[in-house]
C-alpha atoms as a PDB file:
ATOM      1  CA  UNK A   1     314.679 146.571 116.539  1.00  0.00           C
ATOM      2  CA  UNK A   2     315.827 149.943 116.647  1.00  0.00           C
ATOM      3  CA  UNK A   3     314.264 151.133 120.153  1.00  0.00           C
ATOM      4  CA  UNK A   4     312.949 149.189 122.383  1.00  0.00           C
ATOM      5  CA  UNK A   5     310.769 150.270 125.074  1.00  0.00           C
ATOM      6  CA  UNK A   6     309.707 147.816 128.374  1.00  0.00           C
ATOM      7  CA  UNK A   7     308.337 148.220 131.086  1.00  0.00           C
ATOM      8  CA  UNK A   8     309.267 152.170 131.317  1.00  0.00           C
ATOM      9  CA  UNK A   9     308.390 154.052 134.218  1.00  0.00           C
ATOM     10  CA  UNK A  10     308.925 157.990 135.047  1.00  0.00           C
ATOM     11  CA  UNK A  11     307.788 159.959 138.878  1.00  0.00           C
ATOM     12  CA  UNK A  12     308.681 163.496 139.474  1.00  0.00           C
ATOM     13  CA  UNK A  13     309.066 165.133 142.895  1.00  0.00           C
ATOM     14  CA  UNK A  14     306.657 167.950 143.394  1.00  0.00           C
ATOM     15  CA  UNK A  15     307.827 169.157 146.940  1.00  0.00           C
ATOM     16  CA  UNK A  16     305.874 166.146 149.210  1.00  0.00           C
ATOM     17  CA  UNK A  17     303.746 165.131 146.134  1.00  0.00           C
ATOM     18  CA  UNK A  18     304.745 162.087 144.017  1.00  0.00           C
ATOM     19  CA  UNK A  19     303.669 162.836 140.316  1.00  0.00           C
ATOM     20  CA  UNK A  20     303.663 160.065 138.121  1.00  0.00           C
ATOM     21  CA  UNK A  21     304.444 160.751 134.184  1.00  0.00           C
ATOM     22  CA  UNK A  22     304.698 157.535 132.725  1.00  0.00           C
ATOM     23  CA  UNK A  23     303.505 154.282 133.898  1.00  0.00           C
ATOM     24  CA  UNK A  24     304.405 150.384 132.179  1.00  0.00           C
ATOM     25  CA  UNK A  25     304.976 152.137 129.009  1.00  0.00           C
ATOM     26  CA  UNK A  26     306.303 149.110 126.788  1.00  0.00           C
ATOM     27  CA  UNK A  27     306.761 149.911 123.046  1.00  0.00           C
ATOM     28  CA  UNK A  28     308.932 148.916 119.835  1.00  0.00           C
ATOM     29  CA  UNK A  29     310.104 150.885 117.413  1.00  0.00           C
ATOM     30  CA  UNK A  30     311.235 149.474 113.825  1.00  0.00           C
ATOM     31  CA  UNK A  31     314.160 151.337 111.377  1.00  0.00           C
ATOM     32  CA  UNK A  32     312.426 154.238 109.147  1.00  0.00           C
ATOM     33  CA  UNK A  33     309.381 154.235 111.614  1.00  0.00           C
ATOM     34  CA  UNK A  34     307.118 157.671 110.844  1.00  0.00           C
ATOM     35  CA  UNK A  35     305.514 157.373 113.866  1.00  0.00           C
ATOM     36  CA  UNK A  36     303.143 159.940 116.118  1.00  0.00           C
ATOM     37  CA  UNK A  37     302.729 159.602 119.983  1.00  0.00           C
ATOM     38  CA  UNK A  38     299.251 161.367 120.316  1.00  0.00           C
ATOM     39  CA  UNK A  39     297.526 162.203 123.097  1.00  0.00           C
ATOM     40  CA  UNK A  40     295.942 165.346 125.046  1.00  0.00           C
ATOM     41  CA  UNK A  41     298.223 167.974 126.900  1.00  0.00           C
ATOM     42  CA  UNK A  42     299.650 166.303 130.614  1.00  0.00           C
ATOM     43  CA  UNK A  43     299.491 162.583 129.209  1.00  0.00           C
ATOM     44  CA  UNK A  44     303.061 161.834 128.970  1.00  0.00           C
ATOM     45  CA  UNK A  45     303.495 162.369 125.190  1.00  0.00           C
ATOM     46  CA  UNK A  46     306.460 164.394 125.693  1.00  0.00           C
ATOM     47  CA  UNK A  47     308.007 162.684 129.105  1.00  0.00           C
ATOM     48  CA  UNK A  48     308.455 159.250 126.887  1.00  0.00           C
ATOM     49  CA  UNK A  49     310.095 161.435 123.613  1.00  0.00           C
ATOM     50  CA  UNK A  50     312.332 163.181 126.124  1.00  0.00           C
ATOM     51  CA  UNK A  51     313.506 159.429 127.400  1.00  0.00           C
ATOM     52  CA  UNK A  52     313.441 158.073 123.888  1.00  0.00           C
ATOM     53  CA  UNK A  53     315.955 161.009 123.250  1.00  0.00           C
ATOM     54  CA  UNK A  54     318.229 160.305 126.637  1.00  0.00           C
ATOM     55  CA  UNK A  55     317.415 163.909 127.378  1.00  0.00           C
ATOM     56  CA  UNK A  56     315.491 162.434 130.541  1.00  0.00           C
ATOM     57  CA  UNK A  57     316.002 159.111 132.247  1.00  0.00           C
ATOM     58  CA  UNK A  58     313.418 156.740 133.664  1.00  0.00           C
ATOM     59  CA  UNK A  59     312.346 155.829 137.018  1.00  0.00           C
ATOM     60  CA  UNK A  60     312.133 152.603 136.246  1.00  0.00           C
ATOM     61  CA  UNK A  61     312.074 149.798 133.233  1.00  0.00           C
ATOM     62  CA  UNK A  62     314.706 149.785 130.163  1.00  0.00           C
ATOM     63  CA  UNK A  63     315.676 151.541 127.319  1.00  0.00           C
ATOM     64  CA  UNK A  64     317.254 150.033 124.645  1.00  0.00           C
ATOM     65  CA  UNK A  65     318.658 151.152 121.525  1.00  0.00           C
ATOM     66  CA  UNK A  66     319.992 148.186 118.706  1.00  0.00           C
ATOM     67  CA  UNK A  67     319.138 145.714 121.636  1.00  0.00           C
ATOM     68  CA  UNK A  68     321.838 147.645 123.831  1.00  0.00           C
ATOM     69  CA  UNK A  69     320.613 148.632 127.306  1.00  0.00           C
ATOM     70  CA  UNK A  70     321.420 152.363 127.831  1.00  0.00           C
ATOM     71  CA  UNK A  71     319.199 152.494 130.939  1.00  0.00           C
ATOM     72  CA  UNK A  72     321.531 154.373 133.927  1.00  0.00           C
ATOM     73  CA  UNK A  73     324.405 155.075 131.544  1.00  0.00           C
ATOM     74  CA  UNK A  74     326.253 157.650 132.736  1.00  0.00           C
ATOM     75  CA  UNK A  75     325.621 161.252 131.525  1.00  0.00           C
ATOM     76  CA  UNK A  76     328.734 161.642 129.332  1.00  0.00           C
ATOM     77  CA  UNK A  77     327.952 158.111 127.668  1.00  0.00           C
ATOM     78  CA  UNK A  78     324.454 159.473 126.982  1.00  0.00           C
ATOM     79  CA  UNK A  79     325.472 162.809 125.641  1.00  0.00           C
ATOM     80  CA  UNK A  80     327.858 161.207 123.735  1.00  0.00           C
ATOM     81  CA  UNK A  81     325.052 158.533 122.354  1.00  0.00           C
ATOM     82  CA  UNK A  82     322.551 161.398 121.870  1.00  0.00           C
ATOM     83  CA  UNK A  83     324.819 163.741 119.940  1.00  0.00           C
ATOM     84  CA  UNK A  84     325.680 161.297 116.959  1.00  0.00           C
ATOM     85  CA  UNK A  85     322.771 159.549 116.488  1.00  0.00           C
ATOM     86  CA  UNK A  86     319.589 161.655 118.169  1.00  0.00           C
ATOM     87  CA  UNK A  87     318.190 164.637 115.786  1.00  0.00           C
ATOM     88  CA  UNK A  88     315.929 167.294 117.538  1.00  0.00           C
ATOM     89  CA  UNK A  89     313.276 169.622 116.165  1.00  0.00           C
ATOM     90  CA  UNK A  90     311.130 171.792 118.837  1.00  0.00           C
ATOM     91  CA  UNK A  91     308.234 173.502 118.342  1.00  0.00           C
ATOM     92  CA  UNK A  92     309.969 176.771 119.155  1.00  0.00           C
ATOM     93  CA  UNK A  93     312.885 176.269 116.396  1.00  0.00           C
ATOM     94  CA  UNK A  94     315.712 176.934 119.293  1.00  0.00           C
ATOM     95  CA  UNK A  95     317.781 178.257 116.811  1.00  0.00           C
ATOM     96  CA  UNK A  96     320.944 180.668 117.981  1.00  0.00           C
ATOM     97  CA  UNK A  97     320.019 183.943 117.215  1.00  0.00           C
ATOM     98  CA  UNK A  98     323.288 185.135 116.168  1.00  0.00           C
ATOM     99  CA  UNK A  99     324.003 183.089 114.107  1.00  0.00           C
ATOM    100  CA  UNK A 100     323.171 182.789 110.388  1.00  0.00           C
ATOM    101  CA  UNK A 101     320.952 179.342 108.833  1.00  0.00           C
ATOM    102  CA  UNK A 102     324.312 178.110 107.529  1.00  0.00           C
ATOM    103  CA  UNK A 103     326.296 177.834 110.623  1.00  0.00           C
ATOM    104  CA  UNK A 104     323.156 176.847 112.589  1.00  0.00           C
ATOM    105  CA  UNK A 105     323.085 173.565 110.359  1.00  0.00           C
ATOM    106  CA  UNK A 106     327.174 173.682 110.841  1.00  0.00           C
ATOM    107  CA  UNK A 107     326.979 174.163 114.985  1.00  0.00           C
ATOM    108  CA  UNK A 108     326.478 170.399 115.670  1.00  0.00           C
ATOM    109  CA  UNK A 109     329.042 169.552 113.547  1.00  0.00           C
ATOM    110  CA  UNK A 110     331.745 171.150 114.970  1.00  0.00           C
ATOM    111  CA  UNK A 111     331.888 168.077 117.615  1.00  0.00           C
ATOM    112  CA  UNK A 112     333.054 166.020 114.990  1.00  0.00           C
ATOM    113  CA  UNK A 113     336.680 166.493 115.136  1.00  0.00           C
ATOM    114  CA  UNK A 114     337.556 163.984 112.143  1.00  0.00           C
ATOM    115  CA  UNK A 115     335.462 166.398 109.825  1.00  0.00           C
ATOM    116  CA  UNK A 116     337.607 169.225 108.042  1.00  0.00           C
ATOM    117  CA  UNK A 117     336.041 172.466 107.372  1.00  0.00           C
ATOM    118  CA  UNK A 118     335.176 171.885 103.927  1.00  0.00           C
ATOM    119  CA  UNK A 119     333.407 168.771 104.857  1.00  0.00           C
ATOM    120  CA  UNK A 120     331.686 170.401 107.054  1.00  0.00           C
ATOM    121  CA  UNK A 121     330.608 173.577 105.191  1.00  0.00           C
ATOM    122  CA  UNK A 122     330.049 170.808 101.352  1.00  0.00           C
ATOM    123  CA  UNK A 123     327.421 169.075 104.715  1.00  0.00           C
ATOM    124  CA  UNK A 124     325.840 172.288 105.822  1.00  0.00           C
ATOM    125  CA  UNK A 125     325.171 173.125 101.681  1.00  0.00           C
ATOM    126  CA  UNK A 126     323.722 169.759 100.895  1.00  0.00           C
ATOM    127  CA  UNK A 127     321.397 170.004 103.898  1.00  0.00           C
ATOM    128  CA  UNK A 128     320.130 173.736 102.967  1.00  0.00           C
ATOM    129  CA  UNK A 129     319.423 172.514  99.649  1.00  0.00           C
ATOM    130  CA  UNK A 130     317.304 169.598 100.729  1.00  0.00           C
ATOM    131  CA  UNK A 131     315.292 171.785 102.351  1.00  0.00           C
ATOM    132  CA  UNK A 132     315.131 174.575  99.852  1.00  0.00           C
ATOM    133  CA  UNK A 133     317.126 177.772 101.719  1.00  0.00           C
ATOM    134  CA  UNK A 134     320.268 177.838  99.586  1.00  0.00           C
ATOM    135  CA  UNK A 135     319.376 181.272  99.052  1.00  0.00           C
ATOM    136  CA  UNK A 136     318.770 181.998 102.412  1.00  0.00           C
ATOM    137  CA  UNK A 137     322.113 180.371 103.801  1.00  0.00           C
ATOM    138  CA  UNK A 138     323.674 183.621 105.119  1.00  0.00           C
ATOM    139  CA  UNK A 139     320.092 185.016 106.836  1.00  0.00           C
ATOM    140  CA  UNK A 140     319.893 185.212 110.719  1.00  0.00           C
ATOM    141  CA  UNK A 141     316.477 183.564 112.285  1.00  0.00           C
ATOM    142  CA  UNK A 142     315.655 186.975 112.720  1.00  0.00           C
ATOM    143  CA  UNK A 143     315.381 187.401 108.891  1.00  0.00           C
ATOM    144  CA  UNK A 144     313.277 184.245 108.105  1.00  0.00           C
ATOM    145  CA  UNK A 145     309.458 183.329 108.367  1.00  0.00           C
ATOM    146  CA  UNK A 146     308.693 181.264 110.887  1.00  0.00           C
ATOM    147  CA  UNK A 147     308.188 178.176 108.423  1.00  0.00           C
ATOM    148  CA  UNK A 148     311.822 179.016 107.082  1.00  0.00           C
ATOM    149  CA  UNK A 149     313.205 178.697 110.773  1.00  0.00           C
ATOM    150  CA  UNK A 150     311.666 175.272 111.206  1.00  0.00           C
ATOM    151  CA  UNK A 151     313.274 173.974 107.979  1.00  0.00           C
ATOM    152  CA  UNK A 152     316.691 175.393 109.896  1.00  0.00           C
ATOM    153  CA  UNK A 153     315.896 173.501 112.333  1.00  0.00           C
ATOM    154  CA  UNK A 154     315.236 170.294 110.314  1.00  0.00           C
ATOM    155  CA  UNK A 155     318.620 171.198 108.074  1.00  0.00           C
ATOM    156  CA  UNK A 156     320.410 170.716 111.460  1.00  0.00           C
ATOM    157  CA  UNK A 157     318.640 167.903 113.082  1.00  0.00           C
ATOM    158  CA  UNK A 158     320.086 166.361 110.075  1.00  0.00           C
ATOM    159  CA  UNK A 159     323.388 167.543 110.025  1.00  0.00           C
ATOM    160  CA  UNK A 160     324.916 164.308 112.426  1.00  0.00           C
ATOM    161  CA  UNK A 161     323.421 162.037 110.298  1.00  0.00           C
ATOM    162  CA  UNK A 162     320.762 160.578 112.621  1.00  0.00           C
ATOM    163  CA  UNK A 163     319.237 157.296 113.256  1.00  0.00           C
ATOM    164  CA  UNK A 164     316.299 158.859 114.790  1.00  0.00           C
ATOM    165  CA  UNK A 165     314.596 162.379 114.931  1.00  0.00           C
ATOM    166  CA  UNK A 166     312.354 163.602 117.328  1.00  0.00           C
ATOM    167  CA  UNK A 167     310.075 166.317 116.390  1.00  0.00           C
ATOM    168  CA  UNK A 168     308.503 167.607 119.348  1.00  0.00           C
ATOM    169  CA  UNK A 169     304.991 169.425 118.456  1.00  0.00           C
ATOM    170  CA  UNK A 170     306.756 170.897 115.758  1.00  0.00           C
ATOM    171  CA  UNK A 171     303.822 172.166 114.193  1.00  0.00           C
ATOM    172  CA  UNK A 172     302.023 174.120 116.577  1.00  0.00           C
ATOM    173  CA  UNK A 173     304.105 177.289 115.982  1.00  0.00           C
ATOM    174  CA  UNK A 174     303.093 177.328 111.653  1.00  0.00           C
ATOM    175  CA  UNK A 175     299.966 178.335 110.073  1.00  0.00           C
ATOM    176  CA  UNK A 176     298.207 175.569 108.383  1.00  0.00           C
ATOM    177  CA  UNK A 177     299.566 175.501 104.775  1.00  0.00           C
ATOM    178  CA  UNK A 178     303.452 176.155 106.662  1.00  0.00           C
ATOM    179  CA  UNK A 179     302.869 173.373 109.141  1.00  0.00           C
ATOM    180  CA  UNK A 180     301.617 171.090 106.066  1.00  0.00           C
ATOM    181  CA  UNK A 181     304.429 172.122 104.216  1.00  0.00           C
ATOM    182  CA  UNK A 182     306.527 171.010 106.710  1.00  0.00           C
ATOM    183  CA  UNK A 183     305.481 167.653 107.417  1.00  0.00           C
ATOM    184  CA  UNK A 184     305.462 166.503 104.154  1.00  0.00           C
ATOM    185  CA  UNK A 185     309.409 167.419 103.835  1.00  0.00           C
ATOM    186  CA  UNK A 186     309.747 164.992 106.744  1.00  0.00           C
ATOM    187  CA  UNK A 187     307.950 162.145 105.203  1.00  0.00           C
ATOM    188  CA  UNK A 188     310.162 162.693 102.230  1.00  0.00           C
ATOM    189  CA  UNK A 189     313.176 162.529 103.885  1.00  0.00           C
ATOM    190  CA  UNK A 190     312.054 159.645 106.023  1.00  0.00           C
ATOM    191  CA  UNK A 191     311.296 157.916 102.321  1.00  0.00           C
ATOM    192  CA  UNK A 192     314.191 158.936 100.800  1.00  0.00           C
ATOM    193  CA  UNK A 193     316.439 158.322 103.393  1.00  0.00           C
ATOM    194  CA  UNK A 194     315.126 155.953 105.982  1.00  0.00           C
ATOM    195  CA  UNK A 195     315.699 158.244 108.573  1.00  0.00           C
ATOM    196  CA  UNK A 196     313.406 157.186 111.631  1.00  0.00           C
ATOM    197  CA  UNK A 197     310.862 160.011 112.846  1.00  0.00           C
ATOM    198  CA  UNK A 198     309.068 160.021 116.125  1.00  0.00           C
ATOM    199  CA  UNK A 199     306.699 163.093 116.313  1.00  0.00           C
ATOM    200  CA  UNK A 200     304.510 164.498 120.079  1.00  0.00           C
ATOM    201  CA  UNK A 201     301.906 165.911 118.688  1.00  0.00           C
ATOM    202  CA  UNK A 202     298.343 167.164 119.346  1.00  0.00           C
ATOM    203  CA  UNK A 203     298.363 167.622 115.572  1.00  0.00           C
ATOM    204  CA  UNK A 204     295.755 165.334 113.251  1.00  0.00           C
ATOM    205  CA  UNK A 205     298.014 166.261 110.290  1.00  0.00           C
ATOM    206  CA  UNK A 206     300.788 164.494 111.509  1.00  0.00           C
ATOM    207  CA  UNK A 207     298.753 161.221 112.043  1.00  0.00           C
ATOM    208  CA  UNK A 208     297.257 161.913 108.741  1.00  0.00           C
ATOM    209  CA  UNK A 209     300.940 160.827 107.129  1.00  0.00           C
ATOM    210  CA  UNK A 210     302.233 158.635 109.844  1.00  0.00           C
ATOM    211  CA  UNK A 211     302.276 154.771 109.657  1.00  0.00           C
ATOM    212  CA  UNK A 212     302.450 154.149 112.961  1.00  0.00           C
ATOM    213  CA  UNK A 213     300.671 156.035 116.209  1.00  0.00           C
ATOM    214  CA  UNK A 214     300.512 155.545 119.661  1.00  0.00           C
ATOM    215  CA  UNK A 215     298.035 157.084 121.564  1.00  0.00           C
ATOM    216  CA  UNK A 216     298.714 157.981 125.356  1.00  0.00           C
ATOM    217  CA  UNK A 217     296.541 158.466 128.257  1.00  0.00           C
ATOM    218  CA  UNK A 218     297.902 159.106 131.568  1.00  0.00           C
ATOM    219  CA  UNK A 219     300.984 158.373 131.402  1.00  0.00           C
ATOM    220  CA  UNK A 220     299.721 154.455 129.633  1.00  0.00           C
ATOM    221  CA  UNK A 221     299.617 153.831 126.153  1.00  0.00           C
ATOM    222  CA  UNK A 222     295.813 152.267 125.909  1.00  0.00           C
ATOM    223  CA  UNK A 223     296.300 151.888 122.275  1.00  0.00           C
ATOM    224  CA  UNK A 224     299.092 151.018 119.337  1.00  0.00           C
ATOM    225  CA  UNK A 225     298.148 151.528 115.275  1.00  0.00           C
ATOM    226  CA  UNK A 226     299.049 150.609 112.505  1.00  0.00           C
ATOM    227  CA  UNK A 227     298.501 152.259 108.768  1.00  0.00           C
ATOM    228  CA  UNK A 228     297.164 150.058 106.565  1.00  0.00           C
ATOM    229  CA  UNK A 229     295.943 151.762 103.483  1.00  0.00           C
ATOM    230  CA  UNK A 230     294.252 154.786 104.313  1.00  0.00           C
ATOM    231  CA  UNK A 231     292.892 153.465 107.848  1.00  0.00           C
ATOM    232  CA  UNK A 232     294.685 152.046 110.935  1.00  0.00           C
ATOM    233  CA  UNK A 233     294.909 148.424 111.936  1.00  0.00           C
ATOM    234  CA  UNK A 234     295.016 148.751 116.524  1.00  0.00           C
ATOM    235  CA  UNK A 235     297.601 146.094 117.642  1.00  0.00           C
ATOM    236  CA  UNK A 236     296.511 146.340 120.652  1.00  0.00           C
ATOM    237  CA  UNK A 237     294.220 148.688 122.848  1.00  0.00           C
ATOM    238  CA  UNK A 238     293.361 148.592 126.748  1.00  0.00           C
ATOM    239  CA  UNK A 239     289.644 149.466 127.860  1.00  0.00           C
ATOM    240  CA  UNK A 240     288.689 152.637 129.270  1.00  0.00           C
ATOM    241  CA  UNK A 241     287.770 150.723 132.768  1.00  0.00           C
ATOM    242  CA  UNK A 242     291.049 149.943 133.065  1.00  0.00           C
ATOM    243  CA  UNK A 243     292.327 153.435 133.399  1.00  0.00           C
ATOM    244  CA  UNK A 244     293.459 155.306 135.864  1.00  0.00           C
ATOM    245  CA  UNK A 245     292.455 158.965 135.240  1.00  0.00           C
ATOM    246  CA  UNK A 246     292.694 160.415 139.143  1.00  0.00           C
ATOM    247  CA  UNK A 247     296.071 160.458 138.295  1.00  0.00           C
ATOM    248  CA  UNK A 248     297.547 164.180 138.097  1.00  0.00           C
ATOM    249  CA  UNK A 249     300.368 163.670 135.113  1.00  0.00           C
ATOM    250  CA  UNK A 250     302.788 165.788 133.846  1.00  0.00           C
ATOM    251  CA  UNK A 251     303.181 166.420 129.624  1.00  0.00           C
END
């Protein structure tokens, strides 16, 4: 199993007021997943995706990535872990304004000390052309639409050669036909490559493609699908009575 979620808990200090983001969470999560965490705004979608991507720790439970605990690693283990195998898109692009699409894709790269320039730059080429902005290679952000941007982005989440890329909401910035656009040249890289996707999203498109979803509810997961055909098979669900919704959570 690639990730491997149990037991996962996350509380925030708000001055004297404990807030609780994520409670029990236990979930798996299989090599070349395309998989959606869904659920409305404050539920904890994007507290478990920033854990999943050691951006954030949690309070308590494990983490585990290929059946290695990373839970309480230190920071430059994480980093270290996070830069080589972790790919990011955000819904805002965070792309360095300065700089052109080419050495956006390059940026990450430059870590990699046993890469030589041409490697790098033969890397950065590939990736543009995957996502169709050869011609666009030497254009600032500044210069591109927004749906160009997010295929930057996606170029350079790419660029380390991830396991896993986490795509958070990164939709909700697009028009409709953009956003569509973009989601299917996910799903063909995920089938083409294998690369594992895990999307936050509020978007139905996205669970439209995905073959797996979780859907979130205060901080809990109360259900887990599964794509079979065009319709989803729930693994498992827990009943509204059992929920806990006086619970103020963060997103």
């Amino acid at each position: 199993m690639l990730i491997r979620i149990e037991s996962v808990g996350k509380t925030y200090q708000l001055g004297v007021q404990t807030v609780t983001a994520l409670r029990d969470v236990s979930l798996n999560i299989e090599e070349g997943a395309f998989i959606a965490i869904s659920g409305p705004s404050g539920s904890g979608k994007s507290t478990l995706l920033n854990i999943i991507g050691l951006i954030d720790t949690p309070t308590s439970g494990r983490l585990l990535i290929d059946d290695h605990d990373v839970t309480g690693r230190p920071p430059e283990v994480l980093a270290h872990l996070r830069a080589r195998a972790i790919g990011f898109v955000f819904q805002t692009f965070n792309l360095l304004p300065v700089l052109t699409a080419e050495e956006n894709v390059e940026f990450p790269l430059l870590q990699f000390r046993e890469l030589s320039t041409k490697q790098r730059r033969e890397r950065v080429a590939q990736l543009l052309d995957l996502v169709k902005l050869s011609d666009h290679a030497r254009h600032r952000p500044n210069q591109l639409s927004g749906g160009q941007r997010q295929r930057v982005a996606i170029a350079r989440a790419l660029a380390i050669g991830p396991r896993v890329v986490l795509a958070d909401e990164p939709t909700a910035n697009l028009d409709h036909r953009t956003g569509g656009r973009i989601l299917r040249l996910m799903r063909r890289i995920n089938r083409k490559y294998g690369t594992t996707f895990i999307f936050s999203t509020h978007d139905p498109r996205v669970l439209e493609i995905a073959d797996r979803r979780v859907d979130i509810e205060d901080g809990t997961i109360v259900r887990f699908g599964v794509r079979t055909g065009e319709t989803w098979s729930y693994a498992a669900e827990r009943p509204a009575s059992d929920r806990d919704d006086s619970r103020d959570d963060l997103k």
